[in-house]
N, C-alpha and C. Protein backbone atom coordinates (compact mmCIF):
# COMPACT_ATOMS: atom_id res chain seq x y z
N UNK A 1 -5.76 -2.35 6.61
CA UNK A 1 -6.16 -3.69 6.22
C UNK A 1 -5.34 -4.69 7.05
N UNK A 2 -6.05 -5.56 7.41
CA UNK A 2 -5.09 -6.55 8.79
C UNK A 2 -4.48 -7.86 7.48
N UNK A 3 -3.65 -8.40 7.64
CA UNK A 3 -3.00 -9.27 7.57
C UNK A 3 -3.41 -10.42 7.55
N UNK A 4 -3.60 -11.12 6.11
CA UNK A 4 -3.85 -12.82 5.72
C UNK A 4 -3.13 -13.90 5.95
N UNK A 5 -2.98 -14.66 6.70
CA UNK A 5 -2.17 -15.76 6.91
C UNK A 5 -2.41 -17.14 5.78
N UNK A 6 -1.93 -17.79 4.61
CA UNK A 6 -2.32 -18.42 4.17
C UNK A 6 -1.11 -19.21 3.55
N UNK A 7 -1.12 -20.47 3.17
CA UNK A 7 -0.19 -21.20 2.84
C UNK A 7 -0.41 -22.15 1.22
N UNK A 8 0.59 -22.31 0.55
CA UNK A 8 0.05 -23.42 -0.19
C UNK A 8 0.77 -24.52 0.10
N UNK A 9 -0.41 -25.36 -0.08
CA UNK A 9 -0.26 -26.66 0.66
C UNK A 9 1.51 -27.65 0.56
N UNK A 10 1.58 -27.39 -1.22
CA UNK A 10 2.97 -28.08 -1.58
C UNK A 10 4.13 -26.97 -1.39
N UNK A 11 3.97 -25.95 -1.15
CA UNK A 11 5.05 -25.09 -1.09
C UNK A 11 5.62 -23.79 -0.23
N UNK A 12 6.50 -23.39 0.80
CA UNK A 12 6.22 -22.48 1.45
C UNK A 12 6.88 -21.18 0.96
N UNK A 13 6.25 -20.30 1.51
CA UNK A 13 7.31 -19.22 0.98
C UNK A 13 8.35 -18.71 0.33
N UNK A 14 9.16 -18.48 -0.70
CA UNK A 14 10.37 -17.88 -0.59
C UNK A 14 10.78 -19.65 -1.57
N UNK A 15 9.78 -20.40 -1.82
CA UNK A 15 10.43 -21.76 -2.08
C UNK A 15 10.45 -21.36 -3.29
N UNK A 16 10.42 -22.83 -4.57
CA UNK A 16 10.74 -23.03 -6.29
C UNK A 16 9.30 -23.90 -5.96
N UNK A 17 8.52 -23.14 -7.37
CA UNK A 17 7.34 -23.85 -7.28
C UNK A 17 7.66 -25.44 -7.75
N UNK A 18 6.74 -26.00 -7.40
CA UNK A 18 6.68 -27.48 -7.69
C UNK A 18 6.20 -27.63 -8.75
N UNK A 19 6.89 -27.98 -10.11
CA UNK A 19 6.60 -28.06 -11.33
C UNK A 19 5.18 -28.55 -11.53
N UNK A 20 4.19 -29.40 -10.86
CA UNK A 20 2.97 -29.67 -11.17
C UNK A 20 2.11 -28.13 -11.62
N UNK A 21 2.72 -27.22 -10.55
CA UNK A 21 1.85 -26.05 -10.42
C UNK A 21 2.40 -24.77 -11.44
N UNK A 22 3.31 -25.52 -13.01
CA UNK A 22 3.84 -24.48 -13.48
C UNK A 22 3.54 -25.18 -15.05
N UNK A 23 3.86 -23.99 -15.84
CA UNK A 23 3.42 -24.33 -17.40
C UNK A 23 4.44 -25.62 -17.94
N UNK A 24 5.42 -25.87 -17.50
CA UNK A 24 6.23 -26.80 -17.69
C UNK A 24 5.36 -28.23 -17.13
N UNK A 25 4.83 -28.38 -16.38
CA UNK A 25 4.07 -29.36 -15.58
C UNK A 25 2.30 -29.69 -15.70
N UNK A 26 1.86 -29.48 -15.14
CA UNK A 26 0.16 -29.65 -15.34
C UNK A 26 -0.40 -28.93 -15.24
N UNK A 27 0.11 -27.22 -14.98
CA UNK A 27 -0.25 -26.43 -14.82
C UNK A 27 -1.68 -26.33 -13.82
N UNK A 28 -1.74 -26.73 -12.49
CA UNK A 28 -2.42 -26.91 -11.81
C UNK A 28 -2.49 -25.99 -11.22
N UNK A 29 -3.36 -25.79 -10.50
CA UNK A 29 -3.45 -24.47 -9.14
C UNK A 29 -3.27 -25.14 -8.00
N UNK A 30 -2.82 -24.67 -7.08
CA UNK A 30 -1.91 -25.06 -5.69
C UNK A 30 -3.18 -25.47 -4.74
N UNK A 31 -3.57 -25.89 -3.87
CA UNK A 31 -4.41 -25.67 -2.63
C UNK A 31 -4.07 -24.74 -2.00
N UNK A 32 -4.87 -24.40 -1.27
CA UNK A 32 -4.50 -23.21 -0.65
C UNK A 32 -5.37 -23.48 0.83
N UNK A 33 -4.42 -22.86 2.07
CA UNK A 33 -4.80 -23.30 3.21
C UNK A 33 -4.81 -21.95 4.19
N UNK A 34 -6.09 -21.14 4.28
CA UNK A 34 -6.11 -19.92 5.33
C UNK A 34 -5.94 -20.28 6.76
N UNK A 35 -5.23 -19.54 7.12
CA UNK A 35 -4.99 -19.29 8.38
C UNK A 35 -5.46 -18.76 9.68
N UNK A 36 -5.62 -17.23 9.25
CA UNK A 36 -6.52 -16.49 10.00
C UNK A 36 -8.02 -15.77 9.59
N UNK A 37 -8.75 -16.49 9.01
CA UNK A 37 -9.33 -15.64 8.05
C UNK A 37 -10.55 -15.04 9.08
N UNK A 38 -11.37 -14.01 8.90
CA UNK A 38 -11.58 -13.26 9.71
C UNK A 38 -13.07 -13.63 9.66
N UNK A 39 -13.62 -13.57 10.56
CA UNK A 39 -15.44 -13.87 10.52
C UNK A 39 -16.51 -12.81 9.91
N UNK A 40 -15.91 -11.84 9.51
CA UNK A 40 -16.71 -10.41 8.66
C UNK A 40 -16.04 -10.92 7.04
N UNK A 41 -15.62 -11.83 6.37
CA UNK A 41 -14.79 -12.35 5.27
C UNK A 41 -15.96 -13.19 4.68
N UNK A 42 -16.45 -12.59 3.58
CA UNK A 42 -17.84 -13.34 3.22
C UNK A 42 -16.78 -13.99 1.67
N UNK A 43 -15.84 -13.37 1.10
CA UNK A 43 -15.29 -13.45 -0.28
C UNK A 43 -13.81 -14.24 0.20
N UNK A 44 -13.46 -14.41 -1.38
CA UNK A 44 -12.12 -14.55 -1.28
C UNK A 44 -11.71 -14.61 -2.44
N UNK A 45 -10.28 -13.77 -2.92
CA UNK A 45 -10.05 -13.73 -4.46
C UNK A 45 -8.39 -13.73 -4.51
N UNK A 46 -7.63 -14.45 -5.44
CA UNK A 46 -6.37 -14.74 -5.40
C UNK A 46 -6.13 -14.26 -6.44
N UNK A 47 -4.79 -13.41 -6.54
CA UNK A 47 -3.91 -13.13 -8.00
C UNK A 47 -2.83 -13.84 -7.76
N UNK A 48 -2.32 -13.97 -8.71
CA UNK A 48 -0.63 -15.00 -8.78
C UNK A 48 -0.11 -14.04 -10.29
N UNK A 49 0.73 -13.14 -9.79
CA UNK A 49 1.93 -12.16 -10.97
C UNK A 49 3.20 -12.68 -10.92
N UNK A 50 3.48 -12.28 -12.08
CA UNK A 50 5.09 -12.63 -12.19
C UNK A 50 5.76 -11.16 -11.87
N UNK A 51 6.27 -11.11 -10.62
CA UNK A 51 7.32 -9.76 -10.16
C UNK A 51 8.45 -9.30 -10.70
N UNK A 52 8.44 -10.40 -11.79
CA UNK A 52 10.60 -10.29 -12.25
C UNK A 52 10.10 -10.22 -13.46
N UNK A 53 8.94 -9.90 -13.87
CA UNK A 53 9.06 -10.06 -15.38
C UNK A 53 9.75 -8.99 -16.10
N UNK A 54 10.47 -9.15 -16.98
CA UNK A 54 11.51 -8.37 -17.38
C UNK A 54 10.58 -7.42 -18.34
N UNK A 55 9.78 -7.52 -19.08
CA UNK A 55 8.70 -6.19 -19.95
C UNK A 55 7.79 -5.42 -19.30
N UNK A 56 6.96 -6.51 -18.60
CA UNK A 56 5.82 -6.10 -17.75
C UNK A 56 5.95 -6.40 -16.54
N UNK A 57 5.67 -5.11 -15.79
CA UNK A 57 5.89 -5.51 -13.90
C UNK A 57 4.89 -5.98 -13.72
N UNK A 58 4.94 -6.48 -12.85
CA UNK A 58 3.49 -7.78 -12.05
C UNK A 58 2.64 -8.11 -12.94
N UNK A 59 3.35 -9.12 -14.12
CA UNK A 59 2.43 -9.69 -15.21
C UNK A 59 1.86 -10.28 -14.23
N UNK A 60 0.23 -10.61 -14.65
CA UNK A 60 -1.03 -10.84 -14.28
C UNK A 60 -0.67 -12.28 -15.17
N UNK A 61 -0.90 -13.26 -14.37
CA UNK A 61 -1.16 -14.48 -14.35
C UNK A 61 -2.38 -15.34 -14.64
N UNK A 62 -2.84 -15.21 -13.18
CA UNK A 62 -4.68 -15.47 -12.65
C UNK A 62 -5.30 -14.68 -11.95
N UNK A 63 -6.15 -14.42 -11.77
CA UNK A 63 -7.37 -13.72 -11.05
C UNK A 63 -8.38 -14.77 -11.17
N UNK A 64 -8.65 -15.04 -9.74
CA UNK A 64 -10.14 -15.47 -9.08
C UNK A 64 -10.67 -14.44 -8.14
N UNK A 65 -12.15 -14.60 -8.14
CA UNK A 65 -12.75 -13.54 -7.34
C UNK A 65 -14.21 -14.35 -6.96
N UNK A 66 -14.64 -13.82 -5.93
CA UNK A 66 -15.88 -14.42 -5.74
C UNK A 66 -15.82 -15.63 -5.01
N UNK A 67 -14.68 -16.28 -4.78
CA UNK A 67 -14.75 -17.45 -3.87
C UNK A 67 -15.27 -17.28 -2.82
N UNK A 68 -16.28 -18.09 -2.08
CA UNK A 68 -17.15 -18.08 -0.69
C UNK A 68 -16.12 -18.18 0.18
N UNK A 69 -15.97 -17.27 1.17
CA UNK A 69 -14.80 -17.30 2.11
C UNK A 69 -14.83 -18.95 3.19
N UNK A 70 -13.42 -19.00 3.01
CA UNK A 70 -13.60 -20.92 3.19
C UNK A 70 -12.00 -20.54 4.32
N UNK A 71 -11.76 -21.91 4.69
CA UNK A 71 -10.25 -22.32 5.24
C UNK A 71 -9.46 -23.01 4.40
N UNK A 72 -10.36 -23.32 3.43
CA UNK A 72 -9.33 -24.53 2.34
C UNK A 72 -9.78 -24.23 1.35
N UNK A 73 -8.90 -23.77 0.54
CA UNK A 73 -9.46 -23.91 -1.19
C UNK A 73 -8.49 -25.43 -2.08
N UNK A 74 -9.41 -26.07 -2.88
CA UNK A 74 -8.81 -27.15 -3.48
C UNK A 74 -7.66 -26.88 -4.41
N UNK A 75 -6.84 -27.54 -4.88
CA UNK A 75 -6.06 -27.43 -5.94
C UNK A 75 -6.88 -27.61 -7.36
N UNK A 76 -6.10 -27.61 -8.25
CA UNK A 76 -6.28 -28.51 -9.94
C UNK A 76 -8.16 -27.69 -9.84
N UNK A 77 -8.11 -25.72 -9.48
CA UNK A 77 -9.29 -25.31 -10.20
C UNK A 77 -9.32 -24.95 -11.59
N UNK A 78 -10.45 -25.44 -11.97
CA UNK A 78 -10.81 -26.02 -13.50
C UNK A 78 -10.71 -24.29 -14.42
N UNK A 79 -10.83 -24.63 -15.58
CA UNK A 79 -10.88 -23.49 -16.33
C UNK A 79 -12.33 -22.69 -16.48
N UNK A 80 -12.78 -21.52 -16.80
CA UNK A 80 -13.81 -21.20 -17.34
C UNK A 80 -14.07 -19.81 -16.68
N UNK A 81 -15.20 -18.99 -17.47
CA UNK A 81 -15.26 -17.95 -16.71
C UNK A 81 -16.07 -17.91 -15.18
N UNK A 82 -17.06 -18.89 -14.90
CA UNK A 82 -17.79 -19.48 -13.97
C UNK A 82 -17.03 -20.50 -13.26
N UNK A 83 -16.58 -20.95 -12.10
CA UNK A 83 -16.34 -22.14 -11.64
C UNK A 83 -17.54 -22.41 -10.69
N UNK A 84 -18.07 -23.34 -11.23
CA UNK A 84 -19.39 -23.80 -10.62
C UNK A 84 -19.28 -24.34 -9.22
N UNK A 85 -18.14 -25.43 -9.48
CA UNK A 85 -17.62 -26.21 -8.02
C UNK A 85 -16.96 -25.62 -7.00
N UNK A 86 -16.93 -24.30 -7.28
CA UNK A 86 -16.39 -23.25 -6.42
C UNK A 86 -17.12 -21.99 -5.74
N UNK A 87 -18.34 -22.29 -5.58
CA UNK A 87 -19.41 -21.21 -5.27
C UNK A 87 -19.72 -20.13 -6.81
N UNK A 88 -19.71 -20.66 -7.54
CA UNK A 88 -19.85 -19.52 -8.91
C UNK A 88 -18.76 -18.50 -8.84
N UNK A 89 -17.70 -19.01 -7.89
CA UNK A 89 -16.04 -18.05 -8.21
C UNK A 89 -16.02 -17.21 -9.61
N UNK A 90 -15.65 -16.21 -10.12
CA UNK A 90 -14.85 -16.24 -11.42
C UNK A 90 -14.33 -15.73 -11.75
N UNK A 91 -13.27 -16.15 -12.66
CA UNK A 91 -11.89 -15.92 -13.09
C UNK A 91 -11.79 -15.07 -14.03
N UNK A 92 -10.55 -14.29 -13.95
CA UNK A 92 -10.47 -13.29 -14.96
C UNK A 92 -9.58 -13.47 -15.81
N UNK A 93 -9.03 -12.30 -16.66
CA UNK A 93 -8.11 -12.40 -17.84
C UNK A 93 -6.60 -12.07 -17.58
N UNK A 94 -5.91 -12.67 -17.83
CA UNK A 94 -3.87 -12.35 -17.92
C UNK A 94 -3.26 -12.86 -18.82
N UNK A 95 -2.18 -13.54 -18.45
CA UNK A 95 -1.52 -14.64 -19.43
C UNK A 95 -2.06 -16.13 -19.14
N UNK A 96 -3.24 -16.03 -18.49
CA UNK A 96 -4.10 -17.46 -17.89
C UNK A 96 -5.67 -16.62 -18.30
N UNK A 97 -6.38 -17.20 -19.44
CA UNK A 97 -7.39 -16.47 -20.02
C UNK A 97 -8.89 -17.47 -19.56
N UNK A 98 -9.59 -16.83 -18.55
CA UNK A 98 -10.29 -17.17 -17.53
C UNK A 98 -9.86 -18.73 -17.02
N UNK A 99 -8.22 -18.88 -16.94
CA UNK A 99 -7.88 -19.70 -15.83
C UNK A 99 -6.84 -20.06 -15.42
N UNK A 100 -6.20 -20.43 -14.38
CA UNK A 100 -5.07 -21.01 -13.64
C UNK A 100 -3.76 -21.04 -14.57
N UNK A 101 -2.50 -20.16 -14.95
CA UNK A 101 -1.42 -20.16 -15.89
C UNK A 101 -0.22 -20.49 -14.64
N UNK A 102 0.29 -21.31 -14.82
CA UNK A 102 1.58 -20.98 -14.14
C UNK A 102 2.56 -20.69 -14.51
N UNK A 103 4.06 -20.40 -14.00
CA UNK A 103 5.11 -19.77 -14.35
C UNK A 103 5.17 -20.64 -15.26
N UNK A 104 5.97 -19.60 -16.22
CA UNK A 104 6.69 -20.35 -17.81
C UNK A 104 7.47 -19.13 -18.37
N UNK A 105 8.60 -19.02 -17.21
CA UNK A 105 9.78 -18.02 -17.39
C UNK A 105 10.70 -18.63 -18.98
N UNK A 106 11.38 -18.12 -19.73
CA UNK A 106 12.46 -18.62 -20.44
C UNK A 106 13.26 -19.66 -20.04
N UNK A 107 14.14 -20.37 -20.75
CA UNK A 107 14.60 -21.65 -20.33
C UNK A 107 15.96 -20.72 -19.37
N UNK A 108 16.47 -21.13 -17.99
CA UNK A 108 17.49 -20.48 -17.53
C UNK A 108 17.50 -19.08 -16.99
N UNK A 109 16.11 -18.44 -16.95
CA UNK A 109 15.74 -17.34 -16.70
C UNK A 109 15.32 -17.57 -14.95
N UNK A 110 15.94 -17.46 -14.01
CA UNK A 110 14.37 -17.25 -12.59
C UNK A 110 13.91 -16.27 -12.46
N UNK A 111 12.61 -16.35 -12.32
CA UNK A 111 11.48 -15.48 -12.31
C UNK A 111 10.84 -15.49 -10.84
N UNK A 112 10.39 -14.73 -10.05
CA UNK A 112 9.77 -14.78 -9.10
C UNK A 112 7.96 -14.34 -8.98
N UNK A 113 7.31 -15.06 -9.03
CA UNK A 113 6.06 -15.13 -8.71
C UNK A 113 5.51 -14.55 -7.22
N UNK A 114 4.10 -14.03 -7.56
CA UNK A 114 3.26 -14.04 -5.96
C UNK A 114 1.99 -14.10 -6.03
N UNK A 115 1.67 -15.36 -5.07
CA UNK A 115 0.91 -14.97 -4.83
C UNK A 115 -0.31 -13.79 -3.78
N UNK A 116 -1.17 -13.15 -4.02
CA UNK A 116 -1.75 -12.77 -3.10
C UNK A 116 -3.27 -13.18 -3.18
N UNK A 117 -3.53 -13.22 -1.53
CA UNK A 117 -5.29 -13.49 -1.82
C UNK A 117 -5.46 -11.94 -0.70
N UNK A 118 -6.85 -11.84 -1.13
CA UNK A 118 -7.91 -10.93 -0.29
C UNK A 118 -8.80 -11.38 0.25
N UNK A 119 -9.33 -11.35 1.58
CA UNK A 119 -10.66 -11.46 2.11
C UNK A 119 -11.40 -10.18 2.06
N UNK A 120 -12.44 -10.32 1.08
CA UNK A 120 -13.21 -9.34 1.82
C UNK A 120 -14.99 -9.81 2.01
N UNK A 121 -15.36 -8.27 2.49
CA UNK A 121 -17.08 -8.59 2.89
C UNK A 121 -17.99 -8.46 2.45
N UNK A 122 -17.82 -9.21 0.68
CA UNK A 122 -19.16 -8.83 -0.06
C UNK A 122 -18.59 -9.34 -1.26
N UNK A 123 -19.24 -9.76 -2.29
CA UNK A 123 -19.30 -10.47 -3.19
C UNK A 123 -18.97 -9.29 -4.44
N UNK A 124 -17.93 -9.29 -5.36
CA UNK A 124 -18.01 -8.07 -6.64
C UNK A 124 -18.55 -8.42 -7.55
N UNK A 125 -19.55 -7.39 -8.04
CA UNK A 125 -19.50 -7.38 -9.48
C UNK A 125 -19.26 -6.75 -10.35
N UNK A 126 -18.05 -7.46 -11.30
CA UNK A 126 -17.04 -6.56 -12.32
C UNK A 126 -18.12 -6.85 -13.72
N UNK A 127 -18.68 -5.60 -14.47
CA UNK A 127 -19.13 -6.41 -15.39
C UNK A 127 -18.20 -6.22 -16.54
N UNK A 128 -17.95 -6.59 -17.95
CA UNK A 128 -17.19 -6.30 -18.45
C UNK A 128 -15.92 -7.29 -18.79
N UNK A 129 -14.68 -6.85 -18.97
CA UNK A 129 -13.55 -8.30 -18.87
C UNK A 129 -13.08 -7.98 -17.62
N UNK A 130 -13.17 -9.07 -16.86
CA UNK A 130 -12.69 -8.66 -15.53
C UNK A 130 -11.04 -9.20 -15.36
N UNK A 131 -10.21 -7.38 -15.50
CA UNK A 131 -8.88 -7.73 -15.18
C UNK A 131 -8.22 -7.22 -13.98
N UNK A 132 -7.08 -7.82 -13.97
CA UNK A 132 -6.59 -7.46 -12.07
C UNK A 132 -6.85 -6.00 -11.97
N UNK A 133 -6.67 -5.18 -12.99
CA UNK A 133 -6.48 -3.38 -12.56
C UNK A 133 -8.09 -2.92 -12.37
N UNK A 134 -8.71 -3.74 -13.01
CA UNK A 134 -10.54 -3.55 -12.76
C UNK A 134 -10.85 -4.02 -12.00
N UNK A 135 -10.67 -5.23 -11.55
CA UNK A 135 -11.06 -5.73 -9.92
C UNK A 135 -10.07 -4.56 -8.86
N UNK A 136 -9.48 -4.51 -8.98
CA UNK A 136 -8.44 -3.82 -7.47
C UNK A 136 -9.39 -2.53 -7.58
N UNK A 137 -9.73 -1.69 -8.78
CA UNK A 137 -9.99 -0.49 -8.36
C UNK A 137 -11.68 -0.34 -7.96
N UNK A 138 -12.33 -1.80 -8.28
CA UNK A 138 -13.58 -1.94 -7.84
C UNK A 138 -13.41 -2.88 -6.19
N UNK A 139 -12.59 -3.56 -6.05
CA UNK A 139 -12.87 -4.15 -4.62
C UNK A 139 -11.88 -3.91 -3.36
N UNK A 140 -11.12 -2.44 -4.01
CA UNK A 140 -9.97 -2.45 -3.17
C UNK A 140 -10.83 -1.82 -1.81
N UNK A 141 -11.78 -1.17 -1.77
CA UNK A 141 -12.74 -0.23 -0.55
C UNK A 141 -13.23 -1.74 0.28
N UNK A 142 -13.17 -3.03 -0.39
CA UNK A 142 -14.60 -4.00 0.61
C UNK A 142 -13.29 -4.81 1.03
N UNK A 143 -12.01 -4.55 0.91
CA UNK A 143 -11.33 -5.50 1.59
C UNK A 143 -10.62 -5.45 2.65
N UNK A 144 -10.70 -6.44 3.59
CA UNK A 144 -10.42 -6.67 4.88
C UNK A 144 -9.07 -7.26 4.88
N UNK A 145 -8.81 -8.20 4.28
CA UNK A 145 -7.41 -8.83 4.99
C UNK A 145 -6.53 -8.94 3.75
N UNK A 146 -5.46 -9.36 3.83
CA UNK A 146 -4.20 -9.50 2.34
C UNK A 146 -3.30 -10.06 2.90
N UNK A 147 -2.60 -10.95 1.71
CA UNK A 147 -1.70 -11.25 2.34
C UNK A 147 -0.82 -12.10 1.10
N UNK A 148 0.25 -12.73 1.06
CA UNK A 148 1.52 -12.69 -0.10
C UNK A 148 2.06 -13.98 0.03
N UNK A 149 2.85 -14.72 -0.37
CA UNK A 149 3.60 -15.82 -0.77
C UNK A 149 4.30 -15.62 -2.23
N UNK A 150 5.57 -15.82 -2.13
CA UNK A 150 6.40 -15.62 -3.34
C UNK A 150 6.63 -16.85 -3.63
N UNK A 151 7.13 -17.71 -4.74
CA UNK A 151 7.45 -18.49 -4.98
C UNK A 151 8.48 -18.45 -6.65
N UNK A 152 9.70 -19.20 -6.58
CA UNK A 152 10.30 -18.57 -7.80
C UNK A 152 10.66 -20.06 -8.30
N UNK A 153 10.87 -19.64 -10.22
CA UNK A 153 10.60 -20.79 -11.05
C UNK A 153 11.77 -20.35 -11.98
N UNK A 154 12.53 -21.50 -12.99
CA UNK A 154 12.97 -21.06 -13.92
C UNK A 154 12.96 -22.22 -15.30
C-alpha cells in the first residue's frame, strides 16, 4: 500500500490538538488537506483513535467512509449516519456515535490521538453498524494509500 500524504489544516503532526477540535471545545472536525492522493482513489475514509488509552487500545473515536476522493475535505462535518454535503459519506460508531468526538482524556491525563485516512478504489458497503473492525476487515483488500498524523491532548 503506497503512502498518504495529508495534513490538518490547524495542526501538524506530533502537535496538541487545538481545543476547537476536542470535547473540551466545539468538538469540530479538523479540515483536512491531501497531498498526494492518487488518480485510481475513487473513496476516502478517516479514523481518529485514541493510542494511549489506558483500557482500550486504539479507542475508536470516528469513522467516515465513503467520502468522494477530493484534495480538501472541510472542517465542522455535521453529525448523522448520512452526510449529505459530503457525497452521502457515512459515519460510523465509537465514542463519537455516527459523528465527529474529539479527545476528552481525564483532567491532567495526555493522551495521544491519530489520525488515519485511506484512499481507496471503490465505494463500501458495510451493512449493519458500521464499526472500525467491520470496515477494516471489509475495505482493507480495495485500499490503495494510508497514511497517519498523531496529535496529543490533555
Amino acid at each position: 500500500m503506497d503512502v498518504l500524504n495529508f495534513e490538518c489544516s490547524n495542526m501538524k503532526n506530533g502537535e496538541t490538538f487545538p481545543v476547537e477540535n476536542t470535547g473540551r471545545g466545539q468538538n469540530r472536525s479538523p479540515e483536512f488537506i491531501i497531498k498526494n492522493l492518487s488518480p485510481r482513489a475513487k473513496t476516502l475514509a478517516i479514523i481518529l483513535e485514541d493510542i494511549k488509552h489506558p483500557i482500550f487500545k486504539n479507542f475508536t473515536h470516528w469513522l467516515i467512509f465513503n467520502i468522494p476522493a477530493r484534495e480538501k475535505i472541510d472542517g465542522a462535518i455535521p453529525g448523522g449516519k448520512i452526510v449529505s454535503g459530503l457525497g452521502n459519506a457515512r459515519q460510523g460508531i465509537g465514542y463519537g456515535l455516527y459523528r465527529y468526538a474529539g479527545p476528552k482524556p481525564s483532567r491532567g491525563r495526555q493522551h495521544l490521538y491519530r489520525f488515519t485516512m485511506y484512499a481507496l478504489d471503490r465505494e463500501i458497503d458495510l451493512t449493519g453498524i458500521p464499526t472500525k473492525s467491520r470496515f477494516m476487515k471489509i475495505a482493507g483488500k480495495y485500499m490503495i494509500q494510508q497514511g497517519s498524523i498523531i496529535g496529543k491532548y490533555e
